[in-house]
N, C-alpha and C. Protein backbone atom coordinates (compact mmCIF):
# COMPACT_ATOMS: atom_id res chain seq x y z
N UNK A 1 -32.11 -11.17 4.14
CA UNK A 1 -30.94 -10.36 4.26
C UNK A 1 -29.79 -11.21 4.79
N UNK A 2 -28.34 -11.30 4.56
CA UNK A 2 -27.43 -11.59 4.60
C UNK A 2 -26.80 -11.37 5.66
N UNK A 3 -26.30 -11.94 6.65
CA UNK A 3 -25.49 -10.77 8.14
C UNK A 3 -24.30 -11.91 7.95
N UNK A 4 -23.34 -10.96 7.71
CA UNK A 4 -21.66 -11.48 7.92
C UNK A 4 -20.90 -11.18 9.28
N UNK A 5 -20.26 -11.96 9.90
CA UNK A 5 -19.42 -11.92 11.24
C UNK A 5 -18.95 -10.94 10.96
N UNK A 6 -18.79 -10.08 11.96
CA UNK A 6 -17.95 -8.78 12.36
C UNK A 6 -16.18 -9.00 11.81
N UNK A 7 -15.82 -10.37 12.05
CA UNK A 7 -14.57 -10.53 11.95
C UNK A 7 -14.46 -12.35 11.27
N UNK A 8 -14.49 -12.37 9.99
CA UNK A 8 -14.40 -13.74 9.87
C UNK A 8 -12.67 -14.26 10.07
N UNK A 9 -12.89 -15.76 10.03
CA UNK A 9 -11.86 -16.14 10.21
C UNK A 9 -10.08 -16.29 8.85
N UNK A 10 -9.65 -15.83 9.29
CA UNK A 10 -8.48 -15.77 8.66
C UNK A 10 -8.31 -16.95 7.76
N UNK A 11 -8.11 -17.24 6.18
CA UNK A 11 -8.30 -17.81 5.49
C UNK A 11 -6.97 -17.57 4.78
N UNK A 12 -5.61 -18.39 4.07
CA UNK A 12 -4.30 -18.36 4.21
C UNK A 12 -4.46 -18.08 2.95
N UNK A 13 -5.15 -18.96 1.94
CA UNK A 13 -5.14 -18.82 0.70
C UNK A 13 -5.82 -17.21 0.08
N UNK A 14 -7.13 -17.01 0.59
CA UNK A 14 -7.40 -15.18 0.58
C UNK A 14 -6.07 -14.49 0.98
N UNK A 15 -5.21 -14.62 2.22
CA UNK A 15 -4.27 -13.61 2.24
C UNK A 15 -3.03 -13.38 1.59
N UNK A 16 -2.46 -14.88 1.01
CA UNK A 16 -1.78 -15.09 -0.32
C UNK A 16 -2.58 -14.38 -1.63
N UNK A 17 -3.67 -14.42 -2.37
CA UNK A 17 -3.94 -14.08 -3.05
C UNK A 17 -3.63 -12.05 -3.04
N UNK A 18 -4.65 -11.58 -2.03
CA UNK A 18 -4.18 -10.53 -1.95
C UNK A 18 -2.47 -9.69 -1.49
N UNK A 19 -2.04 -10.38 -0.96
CA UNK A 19 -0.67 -9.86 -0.99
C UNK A 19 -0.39 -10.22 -2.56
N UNK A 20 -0.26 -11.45 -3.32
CA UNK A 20 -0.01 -11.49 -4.97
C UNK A 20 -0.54 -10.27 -5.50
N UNK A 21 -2.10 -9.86 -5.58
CA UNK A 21 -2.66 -8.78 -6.35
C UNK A 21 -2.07 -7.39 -6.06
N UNK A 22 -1.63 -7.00 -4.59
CA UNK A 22 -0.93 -6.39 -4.44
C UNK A 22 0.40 -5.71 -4.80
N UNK A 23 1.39 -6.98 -5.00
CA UNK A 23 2.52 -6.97 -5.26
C UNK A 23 2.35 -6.57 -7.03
N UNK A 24 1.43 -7.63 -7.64
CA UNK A 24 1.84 -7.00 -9.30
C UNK A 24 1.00 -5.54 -9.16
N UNK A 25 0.01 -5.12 -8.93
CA UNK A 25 -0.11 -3.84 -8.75
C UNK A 25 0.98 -2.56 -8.62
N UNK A 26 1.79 -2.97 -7.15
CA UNK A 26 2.29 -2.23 -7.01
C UNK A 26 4.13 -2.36 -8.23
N UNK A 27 4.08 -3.70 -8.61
CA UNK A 27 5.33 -3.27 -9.83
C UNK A 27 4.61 -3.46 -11.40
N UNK A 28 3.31 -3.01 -11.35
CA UNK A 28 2.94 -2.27 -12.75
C UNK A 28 2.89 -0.75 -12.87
N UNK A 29 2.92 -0.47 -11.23
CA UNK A 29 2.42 1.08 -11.28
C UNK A 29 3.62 1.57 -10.94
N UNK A 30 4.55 1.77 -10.35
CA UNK A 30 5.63 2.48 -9.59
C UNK A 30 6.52 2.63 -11.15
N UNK A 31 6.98 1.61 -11.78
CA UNK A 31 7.70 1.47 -13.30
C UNK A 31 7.16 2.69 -14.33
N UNK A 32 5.92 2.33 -14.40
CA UNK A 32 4.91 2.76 -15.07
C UNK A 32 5.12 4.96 -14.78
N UNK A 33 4.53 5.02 -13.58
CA UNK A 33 5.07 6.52 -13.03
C UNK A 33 6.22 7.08 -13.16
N UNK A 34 7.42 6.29 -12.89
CA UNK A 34 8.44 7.02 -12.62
C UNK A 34 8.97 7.05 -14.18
N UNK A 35 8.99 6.28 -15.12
CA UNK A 35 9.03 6.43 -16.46
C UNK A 35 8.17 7.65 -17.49
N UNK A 36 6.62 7.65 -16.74
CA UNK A 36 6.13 8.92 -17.13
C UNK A 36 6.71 10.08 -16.43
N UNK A 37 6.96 10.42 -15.13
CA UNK A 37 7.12 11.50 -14.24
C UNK A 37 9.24 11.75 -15.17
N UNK A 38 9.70 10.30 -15.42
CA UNK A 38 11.10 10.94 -16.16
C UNK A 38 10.93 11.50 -17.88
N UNK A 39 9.87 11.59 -17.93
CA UNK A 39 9.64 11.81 -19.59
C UNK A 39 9.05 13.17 -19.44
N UNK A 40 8.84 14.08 -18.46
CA UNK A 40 8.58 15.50 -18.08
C UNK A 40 9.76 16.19 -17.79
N UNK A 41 10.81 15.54 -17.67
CA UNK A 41 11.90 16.39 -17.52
C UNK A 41 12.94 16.46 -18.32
N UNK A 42 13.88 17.05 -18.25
CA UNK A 42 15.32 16.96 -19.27
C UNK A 42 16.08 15.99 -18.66
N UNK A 43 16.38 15.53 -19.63
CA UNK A 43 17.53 14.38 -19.94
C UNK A 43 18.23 14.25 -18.40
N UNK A 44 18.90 15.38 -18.29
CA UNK A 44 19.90 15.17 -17.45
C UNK A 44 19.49 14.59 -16.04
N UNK A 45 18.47 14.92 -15.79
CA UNK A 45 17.52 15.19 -14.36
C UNK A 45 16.87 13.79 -14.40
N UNK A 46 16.68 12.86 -15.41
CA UNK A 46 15.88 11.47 -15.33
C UNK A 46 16.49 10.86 -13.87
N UNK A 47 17.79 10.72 -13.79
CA UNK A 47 17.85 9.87 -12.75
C UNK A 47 17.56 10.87 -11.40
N UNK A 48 17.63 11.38 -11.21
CA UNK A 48 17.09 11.96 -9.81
C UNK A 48 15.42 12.27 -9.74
N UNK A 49 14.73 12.49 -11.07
CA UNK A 49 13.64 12.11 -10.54
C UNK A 49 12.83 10.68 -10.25
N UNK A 50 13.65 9.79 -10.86
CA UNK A 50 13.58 8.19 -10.73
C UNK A 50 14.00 7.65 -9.52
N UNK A 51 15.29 8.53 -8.98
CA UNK A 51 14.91 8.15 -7.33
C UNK A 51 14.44 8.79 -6.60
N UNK A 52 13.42 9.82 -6.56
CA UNK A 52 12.75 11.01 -5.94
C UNK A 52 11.23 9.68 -5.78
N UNK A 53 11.07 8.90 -7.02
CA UNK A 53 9.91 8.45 -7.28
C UNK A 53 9.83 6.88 -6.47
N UNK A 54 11.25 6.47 -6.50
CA UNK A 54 11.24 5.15 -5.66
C UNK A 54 11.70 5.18 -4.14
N UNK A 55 12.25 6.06 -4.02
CA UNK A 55 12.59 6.86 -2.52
C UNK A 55 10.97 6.71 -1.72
N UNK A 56 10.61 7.84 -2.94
CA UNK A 56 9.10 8.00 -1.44
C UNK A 56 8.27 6.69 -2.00
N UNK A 57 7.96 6.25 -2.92
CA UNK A 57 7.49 4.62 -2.35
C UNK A 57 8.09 3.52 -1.54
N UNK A 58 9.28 3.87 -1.07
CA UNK A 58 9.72 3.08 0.10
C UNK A 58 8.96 3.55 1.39
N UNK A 59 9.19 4.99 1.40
CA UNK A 59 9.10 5.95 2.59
C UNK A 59 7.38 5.22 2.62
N UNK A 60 6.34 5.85 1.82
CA UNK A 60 5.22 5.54 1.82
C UNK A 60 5.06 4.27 2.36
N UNK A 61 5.69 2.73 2.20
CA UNK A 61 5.35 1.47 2.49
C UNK A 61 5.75 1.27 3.89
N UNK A 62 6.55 1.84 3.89
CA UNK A 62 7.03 2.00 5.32
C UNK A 62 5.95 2.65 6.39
N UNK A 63 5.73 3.62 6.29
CA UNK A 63 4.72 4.19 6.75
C UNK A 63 3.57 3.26 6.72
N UNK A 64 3.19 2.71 5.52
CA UNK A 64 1.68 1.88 5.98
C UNK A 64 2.04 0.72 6.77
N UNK A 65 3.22 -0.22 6.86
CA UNK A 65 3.52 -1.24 7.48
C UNK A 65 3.25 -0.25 9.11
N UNK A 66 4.07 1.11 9.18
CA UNK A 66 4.28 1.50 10.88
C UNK A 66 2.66 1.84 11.21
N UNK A 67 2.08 2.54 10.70
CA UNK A 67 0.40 3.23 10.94
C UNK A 67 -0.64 2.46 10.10
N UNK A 68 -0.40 2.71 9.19
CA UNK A 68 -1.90 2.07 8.20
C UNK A 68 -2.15 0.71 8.64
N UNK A 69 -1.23 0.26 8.67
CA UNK A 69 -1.69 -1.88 8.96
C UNK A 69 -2.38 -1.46 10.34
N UNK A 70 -2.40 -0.87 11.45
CA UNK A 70 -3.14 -0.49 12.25
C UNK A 70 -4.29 0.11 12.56
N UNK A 71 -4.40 1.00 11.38
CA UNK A 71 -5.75 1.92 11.04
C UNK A 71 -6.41 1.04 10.67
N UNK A 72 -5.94 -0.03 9.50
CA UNK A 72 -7.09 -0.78 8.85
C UNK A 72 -7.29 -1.87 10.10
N UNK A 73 -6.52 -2.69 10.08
CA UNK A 73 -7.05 -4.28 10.91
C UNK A 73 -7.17 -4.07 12.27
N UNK A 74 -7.11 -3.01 13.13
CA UNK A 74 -7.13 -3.02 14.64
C UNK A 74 -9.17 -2.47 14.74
N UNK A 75 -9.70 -3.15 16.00
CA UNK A 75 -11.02 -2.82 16.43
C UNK A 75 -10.81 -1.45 16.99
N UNK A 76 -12.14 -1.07 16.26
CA UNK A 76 -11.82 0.95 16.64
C UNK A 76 -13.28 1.11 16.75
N UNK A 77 -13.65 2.43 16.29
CA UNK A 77 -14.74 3.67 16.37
C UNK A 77 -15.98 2.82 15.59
N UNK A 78 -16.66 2.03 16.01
CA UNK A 78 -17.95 1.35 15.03
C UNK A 78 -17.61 0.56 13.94
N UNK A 79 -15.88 0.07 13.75
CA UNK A 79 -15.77 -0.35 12.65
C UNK A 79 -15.48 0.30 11.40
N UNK A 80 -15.31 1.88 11.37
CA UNK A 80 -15.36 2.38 10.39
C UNK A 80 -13.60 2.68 10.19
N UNK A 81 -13.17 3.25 11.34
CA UNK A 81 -11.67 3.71 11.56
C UNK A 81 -11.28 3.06 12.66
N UNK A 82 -10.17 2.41 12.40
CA UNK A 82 -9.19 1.63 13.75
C UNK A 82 -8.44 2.31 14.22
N UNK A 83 -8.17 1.95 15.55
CA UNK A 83 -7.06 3.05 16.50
C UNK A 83 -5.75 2.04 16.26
N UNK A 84 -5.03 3.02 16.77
CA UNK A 84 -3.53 2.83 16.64
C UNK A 84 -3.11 1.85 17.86
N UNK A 85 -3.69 1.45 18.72
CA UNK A 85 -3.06 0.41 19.77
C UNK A 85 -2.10 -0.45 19.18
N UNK A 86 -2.09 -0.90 17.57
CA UNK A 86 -0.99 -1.94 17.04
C UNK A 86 -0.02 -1.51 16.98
N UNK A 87 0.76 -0.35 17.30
CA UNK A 87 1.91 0.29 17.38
C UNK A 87 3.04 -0.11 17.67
């Protein structure tokens, strides 16, 4: 059986990679939505639901930079859920 460190060491090139996979993720998908979510409505209304759609993905990133980056990487409850001390 295999046993991995609780916390390995920070590796620059893994955290480059995932911030990259991240980033095209998140500008294949946001384009992608707000182009479908403007093709449900009338004409006139495209641009306000196109910033209804990039509005709250700011709001949302924002939010995971203030709470989530804390939930995930801070030592918490067995490892499963992290507390907010990174606040």
């Amino acid at each position: 059986m295999i046993s991995f460190p609780a916390f390995a060491e920070i590796n620059n090139s893994d955290t480059v990679w995932i911030l990259t996979s991240t980033a095209l993720v998140l500008f294949m998908t946001l384009p992608g939505l707000a182009l479908f979510y403007a093709g449900l409505v009338n004409s006139k209304n495209v641009v306000s639901v196109l910033m209804q759609h990039f509005s709250l993905a700011c709001v949302v990133s924002i939010i995971w930079v203030i709470v989530g980056y804390s939930l995930a990487f801070s030592e918490g409850m067995h490892g499963l859920v992290g507390l907010v001390t990174c606040l």
